[in-house]
C-alpha atoms as a PDB file:
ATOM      1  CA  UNK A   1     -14.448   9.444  21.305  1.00  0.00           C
ATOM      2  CA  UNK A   2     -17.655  11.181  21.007  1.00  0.00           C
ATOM      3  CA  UNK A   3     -19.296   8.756  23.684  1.00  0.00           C
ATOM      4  CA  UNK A   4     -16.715   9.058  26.318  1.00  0.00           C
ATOM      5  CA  UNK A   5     -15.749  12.906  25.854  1.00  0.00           C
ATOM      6  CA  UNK A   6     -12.131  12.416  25.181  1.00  0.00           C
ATOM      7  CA  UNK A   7     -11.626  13.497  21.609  1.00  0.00           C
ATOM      8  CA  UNK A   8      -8.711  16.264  23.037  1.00  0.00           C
ATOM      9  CA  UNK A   9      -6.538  13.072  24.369  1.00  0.00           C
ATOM     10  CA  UNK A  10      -6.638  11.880  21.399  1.00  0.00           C
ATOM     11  CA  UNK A  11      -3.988  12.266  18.022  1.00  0.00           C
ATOM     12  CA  UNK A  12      -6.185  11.238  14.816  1.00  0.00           C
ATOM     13  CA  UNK A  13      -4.780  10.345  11.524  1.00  0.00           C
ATOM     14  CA  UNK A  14      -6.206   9.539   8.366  1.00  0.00           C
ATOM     15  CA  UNK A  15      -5.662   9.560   4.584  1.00  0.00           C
ATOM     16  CA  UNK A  16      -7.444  10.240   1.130  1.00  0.00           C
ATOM     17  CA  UNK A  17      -7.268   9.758  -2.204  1.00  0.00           C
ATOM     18  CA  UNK A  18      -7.627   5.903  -1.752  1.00  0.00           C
ATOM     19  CA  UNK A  19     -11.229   4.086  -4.414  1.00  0.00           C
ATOM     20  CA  UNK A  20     -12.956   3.790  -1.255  1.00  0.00           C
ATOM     21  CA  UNK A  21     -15.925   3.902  -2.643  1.00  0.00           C
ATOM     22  CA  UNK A  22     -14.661   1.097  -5.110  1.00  0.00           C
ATOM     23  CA  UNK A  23     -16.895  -1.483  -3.491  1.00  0.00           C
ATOM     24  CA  UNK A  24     -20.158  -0.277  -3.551  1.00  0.00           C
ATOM     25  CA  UNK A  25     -20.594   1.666  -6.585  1.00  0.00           C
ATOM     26  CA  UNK A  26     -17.863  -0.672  -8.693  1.00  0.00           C
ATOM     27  CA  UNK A  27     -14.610   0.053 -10.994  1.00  0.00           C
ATOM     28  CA  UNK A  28     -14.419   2.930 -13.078  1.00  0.00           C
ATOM     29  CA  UNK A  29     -17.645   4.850 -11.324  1.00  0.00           C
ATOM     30  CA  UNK A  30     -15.936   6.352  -8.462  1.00  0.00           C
ATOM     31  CA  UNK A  31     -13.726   9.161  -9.770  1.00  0.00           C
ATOM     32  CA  UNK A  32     -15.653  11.722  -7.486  1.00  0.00           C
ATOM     33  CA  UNK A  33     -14.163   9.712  -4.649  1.00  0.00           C
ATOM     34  CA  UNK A  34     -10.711   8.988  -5.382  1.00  0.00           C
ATOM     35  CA  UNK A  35      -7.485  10.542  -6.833  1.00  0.00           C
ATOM     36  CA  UNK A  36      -5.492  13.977  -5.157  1.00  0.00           C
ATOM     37  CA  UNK A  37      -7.862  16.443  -6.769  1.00  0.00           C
ATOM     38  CA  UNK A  38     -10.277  19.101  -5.106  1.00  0.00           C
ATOM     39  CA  UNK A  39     -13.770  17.336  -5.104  1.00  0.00           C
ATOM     40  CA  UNK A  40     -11.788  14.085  -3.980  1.00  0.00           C
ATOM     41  CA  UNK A  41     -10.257  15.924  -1.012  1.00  0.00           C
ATOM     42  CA  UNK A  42     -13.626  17.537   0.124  1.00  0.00           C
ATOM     43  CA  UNK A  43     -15.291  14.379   0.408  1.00  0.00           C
ATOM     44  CA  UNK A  44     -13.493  12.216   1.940  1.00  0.00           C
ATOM     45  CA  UNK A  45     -12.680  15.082   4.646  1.00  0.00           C
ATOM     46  CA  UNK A  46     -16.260  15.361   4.889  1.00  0.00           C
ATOM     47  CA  UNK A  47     -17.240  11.510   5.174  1.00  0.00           C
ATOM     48  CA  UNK A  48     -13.975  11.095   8.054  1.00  0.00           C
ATOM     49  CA  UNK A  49     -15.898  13.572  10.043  1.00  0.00           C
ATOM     50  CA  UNK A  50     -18.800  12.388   9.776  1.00  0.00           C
ATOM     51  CA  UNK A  51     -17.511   8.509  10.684  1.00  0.00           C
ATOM     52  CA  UNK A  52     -15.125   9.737  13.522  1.00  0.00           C
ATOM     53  CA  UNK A  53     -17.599  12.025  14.634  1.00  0.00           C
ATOM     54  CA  UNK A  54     -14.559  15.155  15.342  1.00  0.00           C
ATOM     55  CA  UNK A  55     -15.071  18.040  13.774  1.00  0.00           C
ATOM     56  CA  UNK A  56     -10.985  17.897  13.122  1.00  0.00           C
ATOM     57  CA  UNK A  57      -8.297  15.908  12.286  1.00  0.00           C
ATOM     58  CA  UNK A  58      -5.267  15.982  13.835  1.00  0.00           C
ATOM     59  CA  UNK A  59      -2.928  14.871  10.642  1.00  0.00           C
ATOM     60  CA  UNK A  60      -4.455  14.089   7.519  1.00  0.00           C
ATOM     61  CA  UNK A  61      -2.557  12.237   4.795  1.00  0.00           C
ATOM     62  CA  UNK A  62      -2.577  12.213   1.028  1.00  0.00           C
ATOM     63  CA  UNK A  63      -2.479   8.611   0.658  1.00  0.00           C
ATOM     64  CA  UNK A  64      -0.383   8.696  -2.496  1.00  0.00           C
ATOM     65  CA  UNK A  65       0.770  10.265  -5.674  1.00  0.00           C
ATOM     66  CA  UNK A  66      -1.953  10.433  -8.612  1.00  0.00           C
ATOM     67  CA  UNK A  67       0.001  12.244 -11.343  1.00  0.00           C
ATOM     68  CA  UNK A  68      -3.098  14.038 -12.541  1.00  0.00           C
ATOM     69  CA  UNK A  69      -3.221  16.631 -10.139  1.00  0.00           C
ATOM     70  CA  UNK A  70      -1.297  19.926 -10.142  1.00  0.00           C
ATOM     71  CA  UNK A  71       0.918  20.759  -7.037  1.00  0.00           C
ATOM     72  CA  UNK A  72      -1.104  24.216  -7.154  1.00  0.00           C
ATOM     73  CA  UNK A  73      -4.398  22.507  -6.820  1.00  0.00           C
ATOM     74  CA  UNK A  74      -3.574  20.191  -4.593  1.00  0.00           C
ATOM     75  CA  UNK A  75      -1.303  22.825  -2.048  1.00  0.00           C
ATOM     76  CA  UNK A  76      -4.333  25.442  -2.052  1.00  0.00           C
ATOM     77  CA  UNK A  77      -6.848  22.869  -1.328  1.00  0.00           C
ATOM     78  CA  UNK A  78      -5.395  21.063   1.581  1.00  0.00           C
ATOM     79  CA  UNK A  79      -4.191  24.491   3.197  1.00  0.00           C
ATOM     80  CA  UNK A  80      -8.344  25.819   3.131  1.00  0.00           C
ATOM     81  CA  UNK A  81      -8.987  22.825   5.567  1.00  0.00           C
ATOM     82  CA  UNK A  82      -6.398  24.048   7.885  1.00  0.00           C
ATOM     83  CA  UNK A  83      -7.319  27.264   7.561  1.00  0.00           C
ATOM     84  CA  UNK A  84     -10.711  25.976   8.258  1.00  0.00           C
ATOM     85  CA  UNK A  85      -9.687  24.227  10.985  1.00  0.00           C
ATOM     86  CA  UNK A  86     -11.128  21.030   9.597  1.00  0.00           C
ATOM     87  CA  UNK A  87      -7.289  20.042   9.647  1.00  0.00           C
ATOM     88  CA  UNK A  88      -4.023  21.030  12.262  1.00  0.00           C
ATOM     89  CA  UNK A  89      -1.217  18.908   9.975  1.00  0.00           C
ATOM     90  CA  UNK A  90      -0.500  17.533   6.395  1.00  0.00           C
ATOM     91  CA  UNK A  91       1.564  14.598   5.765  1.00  0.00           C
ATOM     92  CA  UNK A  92       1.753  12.581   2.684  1.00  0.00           C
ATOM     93  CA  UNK A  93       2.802   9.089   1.789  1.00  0.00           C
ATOM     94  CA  UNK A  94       3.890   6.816  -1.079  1.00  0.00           C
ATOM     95  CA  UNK A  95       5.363  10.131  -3.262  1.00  0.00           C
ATOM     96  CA  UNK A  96       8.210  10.268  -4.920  1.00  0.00           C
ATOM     97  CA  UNK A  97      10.777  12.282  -2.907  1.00  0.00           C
ATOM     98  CA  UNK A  98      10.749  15.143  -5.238  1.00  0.00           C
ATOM     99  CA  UNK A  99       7.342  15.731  -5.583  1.00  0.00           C
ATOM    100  CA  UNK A 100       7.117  16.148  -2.052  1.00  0.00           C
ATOM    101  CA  UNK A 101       9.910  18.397  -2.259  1.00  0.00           C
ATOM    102  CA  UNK A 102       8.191  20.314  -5.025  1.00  0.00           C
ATOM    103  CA  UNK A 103       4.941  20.503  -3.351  1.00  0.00           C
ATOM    104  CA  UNK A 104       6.527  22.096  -0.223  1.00  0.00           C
ATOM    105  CA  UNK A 105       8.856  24.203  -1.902  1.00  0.00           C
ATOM    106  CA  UNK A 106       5.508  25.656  -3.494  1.00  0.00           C
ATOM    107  CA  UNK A 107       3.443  25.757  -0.091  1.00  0.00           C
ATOM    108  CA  UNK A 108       6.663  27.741   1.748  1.00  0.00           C
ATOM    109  CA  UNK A 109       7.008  30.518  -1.139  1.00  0.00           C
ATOM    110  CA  UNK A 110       3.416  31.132  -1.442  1.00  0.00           C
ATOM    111  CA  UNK A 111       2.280  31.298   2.369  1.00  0.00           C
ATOM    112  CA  UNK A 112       0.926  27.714   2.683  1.00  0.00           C
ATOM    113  CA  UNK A 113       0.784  25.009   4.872  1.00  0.00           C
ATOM    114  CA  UNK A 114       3.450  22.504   3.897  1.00  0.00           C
ATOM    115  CA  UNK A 115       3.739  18.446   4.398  1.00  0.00           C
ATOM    116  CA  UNK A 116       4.906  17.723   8.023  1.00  0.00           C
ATOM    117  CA  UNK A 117       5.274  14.372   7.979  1.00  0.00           C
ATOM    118  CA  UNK A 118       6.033  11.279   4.953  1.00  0.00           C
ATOM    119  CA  UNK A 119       4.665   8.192   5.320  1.00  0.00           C
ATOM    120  CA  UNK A 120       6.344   5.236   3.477  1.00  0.00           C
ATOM    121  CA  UNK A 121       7.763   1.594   3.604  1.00  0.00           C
ATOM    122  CA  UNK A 122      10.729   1.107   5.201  1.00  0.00           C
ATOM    123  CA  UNK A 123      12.269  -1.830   7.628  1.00  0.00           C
ATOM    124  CA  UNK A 124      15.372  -3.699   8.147  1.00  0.00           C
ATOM    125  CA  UNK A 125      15.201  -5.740   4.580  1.00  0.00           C
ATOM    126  CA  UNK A 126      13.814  -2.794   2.232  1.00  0.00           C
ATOM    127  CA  UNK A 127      16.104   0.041   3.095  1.00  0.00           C
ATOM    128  CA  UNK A 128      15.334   2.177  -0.635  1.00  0.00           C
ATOM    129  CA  UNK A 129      13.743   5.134   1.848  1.00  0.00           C
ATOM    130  CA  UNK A 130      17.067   5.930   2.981  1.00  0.00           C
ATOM    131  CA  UNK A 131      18.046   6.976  -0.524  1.00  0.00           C
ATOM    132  CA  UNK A 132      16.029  10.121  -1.027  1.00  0.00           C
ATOM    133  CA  UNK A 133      13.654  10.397   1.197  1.00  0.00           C
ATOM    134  CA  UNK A 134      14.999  10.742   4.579  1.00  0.00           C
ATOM    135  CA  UNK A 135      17.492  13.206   3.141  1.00  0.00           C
ATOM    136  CA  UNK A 136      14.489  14.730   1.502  1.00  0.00           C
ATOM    137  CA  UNK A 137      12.728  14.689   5.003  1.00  0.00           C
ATOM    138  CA  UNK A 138      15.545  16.454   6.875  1.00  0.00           C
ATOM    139  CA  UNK A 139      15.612  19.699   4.592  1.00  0.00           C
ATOM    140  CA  UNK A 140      12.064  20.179   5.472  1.00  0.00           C
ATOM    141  CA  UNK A 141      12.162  19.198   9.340  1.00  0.00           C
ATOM    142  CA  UNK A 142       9.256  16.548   8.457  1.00  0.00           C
ATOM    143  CA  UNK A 143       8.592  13.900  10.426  1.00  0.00           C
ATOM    144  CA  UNK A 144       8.282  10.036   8.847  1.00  0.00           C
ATOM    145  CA  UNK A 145       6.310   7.312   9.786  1.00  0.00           C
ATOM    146  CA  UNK A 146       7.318   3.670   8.578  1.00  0.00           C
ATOM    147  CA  UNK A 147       5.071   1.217   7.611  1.00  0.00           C
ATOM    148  CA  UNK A 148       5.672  -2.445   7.209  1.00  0.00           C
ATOM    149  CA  UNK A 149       8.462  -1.427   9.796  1.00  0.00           C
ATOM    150  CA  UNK A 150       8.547  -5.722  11.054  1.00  0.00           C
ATOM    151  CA  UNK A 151       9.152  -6.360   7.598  1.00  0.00           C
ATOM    152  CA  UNK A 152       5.264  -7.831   6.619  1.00  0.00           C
ATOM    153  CA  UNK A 153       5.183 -10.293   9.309  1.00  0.00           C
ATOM    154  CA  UNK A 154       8.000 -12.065   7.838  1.00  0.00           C
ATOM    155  CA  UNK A 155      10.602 -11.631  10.426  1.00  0.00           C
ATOM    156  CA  UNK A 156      10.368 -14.554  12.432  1.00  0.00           C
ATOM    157  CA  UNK A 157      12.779 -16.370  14.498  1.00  0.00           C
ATOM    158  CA  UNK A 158      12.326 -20.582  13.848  1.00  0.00           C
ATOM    159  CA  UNK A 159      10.927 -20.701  17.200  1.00  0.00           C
ATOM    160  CA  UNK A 160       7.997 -18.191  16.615  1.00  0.00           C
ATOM    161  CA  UNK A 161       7.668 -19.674  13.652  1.00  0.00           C
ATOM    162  CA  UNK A 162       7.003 -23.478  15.115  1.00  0.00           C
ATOM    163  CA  UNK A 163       4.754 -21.890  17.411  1.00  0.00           C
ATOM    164  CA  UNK A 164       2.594 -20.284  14.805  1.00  0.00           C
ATOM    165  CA  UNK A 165       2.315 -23.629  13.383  1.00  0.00           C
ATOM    166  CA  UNK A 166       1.288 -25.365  16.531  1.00  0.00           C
ATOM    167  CA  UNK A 167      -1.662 -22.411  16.615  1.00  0.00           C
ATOM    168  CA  UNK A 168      -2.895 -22.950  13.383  1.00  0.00           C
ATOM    169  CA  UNK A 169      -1.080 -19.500  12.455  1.00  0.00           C
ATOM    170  CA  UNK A 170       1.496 -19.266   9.443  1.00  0.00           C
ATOM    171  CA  UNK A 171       3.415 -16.424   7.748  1.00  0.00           C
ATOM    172  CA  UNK A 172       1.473 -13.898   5.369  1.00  0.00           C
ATOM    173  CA  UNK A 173       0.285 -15.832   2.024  1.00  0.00           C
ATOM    174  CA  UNK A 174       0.536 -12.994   0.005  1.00  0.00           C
ATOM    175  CA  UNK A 175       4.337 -13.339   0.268  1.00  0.00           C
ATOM    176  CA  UNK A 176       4.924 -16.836   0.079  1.00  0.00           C
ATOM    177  CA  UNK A 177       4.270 -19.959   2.938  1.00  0.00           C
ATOM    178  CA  UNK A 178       7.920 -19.792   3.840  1.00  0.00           C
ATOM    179  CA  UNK A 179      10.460 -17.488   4.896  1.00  0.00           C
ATOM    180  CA  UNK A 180      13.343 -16.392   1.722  1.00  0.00           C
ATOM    181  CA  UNK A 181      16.476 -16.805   2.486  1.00  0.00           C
ATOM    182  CA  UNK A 182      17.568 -13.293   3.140  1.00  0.00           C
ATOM    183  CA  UNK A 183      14.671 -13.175   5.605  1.00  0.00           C
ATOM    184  CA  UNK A 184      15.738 -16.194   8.057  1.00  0.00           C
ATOM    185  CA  UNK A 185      19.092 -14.558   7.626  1.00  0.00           C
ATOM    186  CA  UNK A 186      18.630 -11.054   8.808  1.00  0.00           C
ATOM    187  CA  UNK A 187      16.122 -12.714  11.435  1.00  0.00           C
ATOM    188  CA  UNK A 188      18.816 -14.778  12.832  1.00  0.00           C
ATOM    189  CA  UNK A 189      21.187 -12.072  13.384  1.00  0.00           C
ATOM    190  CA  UNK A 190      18.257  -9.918  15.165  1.00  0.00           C
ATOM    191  CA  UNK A 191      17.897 -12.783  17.514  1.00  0.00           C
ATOM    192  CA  UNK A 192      21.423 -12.631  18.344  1.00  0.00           C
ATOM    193  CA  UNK A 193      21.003  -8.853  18.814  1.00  0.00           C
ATOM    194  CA  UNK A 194      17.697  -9.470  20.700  1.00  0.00           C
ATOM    195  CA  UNK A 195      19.757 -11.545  22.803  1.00  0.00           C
ATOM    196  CA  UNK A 196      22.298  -9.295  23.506  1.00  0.00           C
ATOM    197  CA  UNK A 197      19.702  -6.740  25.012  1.00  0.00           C
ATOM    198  CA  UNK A 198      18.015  -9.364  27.083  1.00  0.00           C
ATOM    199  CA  UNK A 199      14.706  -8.316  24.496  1.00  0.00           C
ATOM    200  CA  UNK A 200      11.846 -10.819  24.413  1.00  0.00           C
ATOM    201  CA  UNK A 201      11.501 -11.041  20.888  1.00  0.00           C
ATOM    202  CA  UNK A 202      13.265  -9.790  17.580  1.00  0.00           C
ATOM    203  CA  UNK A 203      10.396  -7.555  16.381  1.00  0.00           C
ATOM    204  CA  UNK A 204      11.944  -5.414  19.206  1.00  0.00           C
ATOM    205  CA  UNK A 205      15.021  -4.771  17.743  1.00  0.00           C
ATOM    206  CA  UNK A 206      13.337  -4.129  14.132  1.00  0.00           C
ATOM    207  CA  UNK A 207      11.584  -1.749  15.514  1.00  0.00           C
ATOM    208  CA  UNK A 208      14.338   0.002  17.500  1.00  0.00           C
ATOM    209  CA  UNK A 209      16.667  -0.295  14.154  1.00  0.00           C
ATOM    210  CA  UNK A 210      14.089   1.776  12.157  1.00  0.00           C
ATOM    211  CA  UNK A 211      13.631   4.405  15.170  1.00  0.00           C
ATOM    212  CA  UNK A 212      17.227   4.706  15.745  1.00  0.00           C
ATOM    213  CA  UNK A 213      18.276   5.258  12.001  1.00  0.00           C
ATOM    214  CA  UNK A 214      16.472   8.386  11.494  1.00  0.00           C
ATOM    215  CA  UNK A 215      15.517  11.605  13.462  1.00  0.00           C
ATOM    216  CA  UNK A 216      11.813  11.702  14.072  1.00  0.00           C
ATOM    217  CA  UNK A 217      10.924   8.298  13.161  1.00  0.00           C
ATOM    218  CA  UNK A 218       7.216   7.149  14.218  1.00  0.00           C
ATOM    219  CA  UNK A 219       6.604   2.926  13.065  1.00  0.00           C
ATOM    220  CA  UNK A 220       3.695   2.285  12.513  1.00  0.00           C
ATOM    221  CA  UNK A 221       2.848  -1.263  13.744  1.00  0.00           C
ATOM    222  CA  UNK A 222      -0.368  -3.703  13.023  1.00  0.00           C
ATOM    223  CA  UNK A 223      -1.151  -5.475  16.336  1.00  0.00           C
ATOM    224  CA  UNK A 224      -3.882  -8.062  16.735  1.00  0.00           C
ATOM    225  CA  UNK A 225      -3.193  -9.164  20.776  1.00  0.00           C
ATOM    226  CA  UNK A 226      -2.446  -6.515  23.789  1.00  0.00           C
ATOM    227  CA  UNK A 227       0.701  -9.037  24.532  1.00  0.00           C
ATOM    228  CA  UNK A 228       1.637  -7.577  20.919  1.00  0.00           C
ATOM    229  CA  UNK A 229       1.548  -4.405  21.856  1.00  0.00           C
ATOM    230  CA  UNK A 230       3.373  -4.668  25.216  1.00  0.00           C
ATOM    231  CA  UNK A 231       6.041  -6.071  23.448  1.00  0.00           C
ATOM    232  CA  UNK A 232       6.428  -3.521  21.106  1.00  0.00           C
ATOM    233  CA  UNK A 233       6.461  -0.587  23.448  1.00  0.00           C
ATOM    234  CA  UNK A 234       9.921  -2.275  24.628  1.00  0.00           C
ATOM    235  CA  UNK A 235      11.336  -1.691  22.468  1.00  0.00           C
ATOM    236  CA  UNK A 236      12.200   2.141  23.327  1.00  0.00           C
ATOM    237  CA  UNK A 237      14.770   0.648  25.834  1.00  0.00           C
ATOM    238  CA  UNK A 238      16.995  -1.247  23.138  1.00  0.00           C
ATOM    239  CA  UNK A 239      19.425   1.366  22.113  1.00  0.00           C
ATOM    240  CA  UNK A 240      21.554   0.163  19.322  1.00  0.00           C
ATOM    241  CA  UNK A 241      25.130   0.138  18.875  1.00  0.00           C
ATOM    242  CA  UNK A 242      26.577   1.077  15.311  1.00  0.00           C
ATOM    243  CA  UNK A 243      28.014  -2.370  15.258  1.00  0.00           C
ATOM    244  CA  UNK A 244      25.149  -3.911  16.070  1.00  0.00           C
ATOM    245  CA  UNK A 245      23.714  -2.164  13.297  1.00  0.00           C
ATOM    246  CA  UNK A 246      26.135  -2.607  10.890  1.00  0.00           C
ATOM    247  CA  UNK A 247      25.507  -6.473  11.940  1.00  0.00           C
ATOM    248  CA  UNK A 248      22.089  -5.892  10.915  1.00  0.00           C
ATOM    249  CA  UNK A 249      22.774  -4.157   7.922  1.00  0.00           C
ATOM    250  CA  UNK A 250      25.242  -6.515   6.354  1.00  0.00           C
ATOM    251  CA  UNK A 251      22.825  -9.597   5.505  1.00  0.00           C
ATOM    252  CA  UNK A 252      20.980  -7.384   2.945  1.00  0.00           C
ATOM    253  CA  UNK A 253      23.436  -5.057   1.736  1.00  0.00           C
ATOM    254  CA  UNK A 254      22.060  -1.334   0.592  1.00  0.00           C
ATOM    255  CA  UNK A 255      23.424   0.757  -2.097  1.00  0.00           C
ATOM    256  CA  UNK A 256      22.003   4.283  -2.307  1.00  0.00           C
ATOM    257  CA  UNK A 257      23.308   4.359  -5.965  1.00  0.00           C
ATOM    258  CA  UNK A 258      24.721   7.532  -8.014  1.00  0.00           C
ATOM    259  CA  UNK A 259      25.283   9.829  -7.108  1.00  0.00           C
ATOM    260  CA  UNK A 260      25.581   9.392  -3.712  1.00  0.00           C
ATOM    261  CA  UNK A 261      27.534   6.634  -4.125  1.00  0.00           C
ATOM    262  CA  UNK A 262      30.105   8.880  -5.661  1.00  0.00           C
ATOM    263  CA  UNK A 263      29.952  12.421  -3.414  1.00  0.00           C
ATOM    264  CA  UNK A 264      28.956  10.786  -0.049  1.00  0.00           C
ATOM    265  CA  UNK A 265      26.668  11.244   2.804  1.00  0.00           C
ATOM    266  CA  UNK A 266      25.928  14.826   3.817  1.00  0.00           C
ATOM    267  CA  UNK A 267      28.887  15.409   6.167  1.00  0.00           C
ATOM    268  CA  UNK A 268      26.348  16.935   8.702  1.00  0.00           C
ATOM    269  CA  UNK A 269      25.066  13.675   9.506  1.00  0.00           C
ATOM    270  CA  UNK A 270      28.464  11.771   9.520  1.00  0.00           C
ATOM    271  CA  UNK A 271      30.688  14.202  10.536  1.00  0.00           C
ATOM    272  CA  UNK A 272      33.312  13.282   7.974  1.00  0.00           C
ATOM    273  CA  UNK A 273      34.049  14.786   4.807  1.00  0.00           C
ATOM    274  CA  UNK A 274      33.243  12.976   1.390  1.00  0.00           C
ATOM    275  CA  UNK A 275      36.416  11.992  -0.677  1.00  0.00           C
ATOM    276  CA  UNK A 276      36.270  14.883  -2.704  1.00  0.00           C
ATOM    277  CA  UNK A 277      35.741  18.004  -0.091  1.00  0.00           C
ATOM    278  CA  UNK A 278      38.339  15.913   2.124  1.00  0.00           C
ATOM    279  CA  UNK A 279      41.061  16.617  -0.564  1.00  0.00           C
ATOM    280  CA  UNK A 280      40.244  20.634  -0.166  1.00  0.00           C
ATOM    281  CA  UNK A 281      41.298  21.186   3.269  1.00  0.00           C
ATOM    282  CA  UNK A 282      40.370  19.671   6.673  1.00  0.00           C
ATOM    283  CA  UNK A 283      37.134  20.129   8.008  1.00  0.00           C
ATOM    284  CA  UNK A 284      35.534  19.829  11.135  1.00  0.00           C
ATOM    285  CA  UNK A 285      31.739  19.113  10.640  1.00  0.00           C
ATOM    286  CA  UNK A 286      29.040  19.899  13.437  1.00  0.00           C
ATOM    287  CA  UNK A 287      27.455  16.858  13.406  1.00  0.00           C
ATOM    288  CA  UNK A 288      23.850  16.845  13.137  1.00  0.00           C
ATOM    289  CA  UNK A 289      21.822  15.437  17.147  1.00  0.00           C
ATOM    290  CA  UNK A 290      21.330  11.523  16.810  1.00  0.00           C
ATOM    291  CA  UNK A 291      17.856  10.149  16.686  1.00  0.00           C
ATOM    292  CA  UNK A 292      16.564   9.375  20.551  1.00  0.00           C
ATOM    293  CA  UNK A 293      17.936   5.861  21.681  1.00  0.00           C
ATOM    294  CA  UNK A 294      21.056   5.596  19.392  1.00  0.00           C
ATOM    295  CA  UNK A 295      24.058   5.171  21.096  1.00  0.00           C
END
């Protein structure tokens, strides 16, 4: 960025509170560098600076939760850097939804700058961000980016598979040589989807099922090929239908658990009362604007 003068175009992210100083000076040395507190914070801002050569960051992320650090500490810190200007946004990812709940609650009655956006793990196969989070994420207007939104690699139709094979390429190690059942399931159906759309490939519809789900949804996707990437973008023109979703959605069934499995979804997003309001008196909900693409 520095060398071609074009720092302005660009939208920079990065996180702390990750040991990255865990290689070089080994475990249990680098406290300085790691954790949510002040000194923590300071450095690693510093040392992303320095390595990016900006003298800001667009959205800087606390990586995840540490339990040692107050929400007072941590609030006042990271609202200095914007004030600095060393910072424009906060997001945070990997937090329990009430922390981050608690931590902006703080930051909005004391004159600080909130989280914007939450960062967590969420794809068609590990929907537990849906329970608290994204609710979570809507009272505050934050955005959320998804990570491991194509599922880890793992969803694969049998014919990308074979031809991973034939290129020496298999599925991530770390979570097993072969595909589990539930994952050559749900990939199955998104080929049929994938089909239906006329898509390419099935990491297309993932990808759309993730950004269609949720308001101001951002997934974040690992690419290793500019062919990957390509085929990623097109996945914007897939709009889903709530069949097709529901499709989707039945392989791996999701249960958001009490007590929402007892009072129901916020009526503002459905448009329908829960069982017990309903009994009170008809009600006609504004329903909330769907997420861009959803049909």
């Amino acid at each position: 960025m520095a060398a071609r003068e074009n720092r302005d175009l660009m939208f920079v992210a990065t996180k702390y509170s990750g040991n990255y100083h865990l290689w070089d000076l080994g475990s249990g040395r680098s406290v300085n560098y790691s954790g949510n507190h002040k000194k923590s914070l300071r450095i690693s801002v510093q040392d992303s600076l320095r390595k990016l050569q900006t003298s800001y960051i667009d959205l800087f992320h606390l990586h995840t939760w540490d339990w040692s650090t107050s929400i007072e500490e941590l609030m006042d810190a990271l609202h200095i850097l914007v004030q600095e200007g060393k910072v424009l946004c906060l997001g945070i990812s990997d937090t329990p939804a009430w922390i981050v709940a608690a931590n902006n609650t703080y930051a909005r009655t004391h004159g600080k700058t909130p989280f914007s956006v939450y960062q967590g793990r969420w794809n068609v196969m590990l929907r537990d961000f849906e329970r608290d989070i994204i609710p979570m994420a809507r009272h505050f207007g934050m955005a959320l980016c998804a990570w491991n939104a194509l599922g880890g690699d793992r969803l694969q139709t049998q014919t990308q598979i074979e031809a991973r094979k034939q290129a020496g390429e298999g599925l991530r190690a770390s979570f097993g040589p072969e595909q589990t059942e539930d994952e050559r399931r749900t990939s199955e159906v998104l080929e049929k989807i994938a089909a239906e759309h006329g898509a390419a490939s099935i990491q297309q519809v993932a990808l759309a099922y993730v950004s269609q789900k949720a308001r101001n949804v951002i997934p974040l996707v690992g690419i290793r090929k500019v062919e990957q990437l390509h085929d990623n973008i097109k996945a914007l023109s897939i709009h889903l239908t709530e069949e097709q979703i529901a499709q989707i959605e039945v392989v791996k069934p999701f249960d958001a658990g009490y007590p929402m499995n007892m009072i129901g979804e916020d009526p503002k997003e459905t448009g329908r009362s829960g069982p017990m309001v309903a009994s009170f008196a008809p009600i006609a909900w504004q329903k909330a604007g769907q997420p861009i693409g959803r049909e």
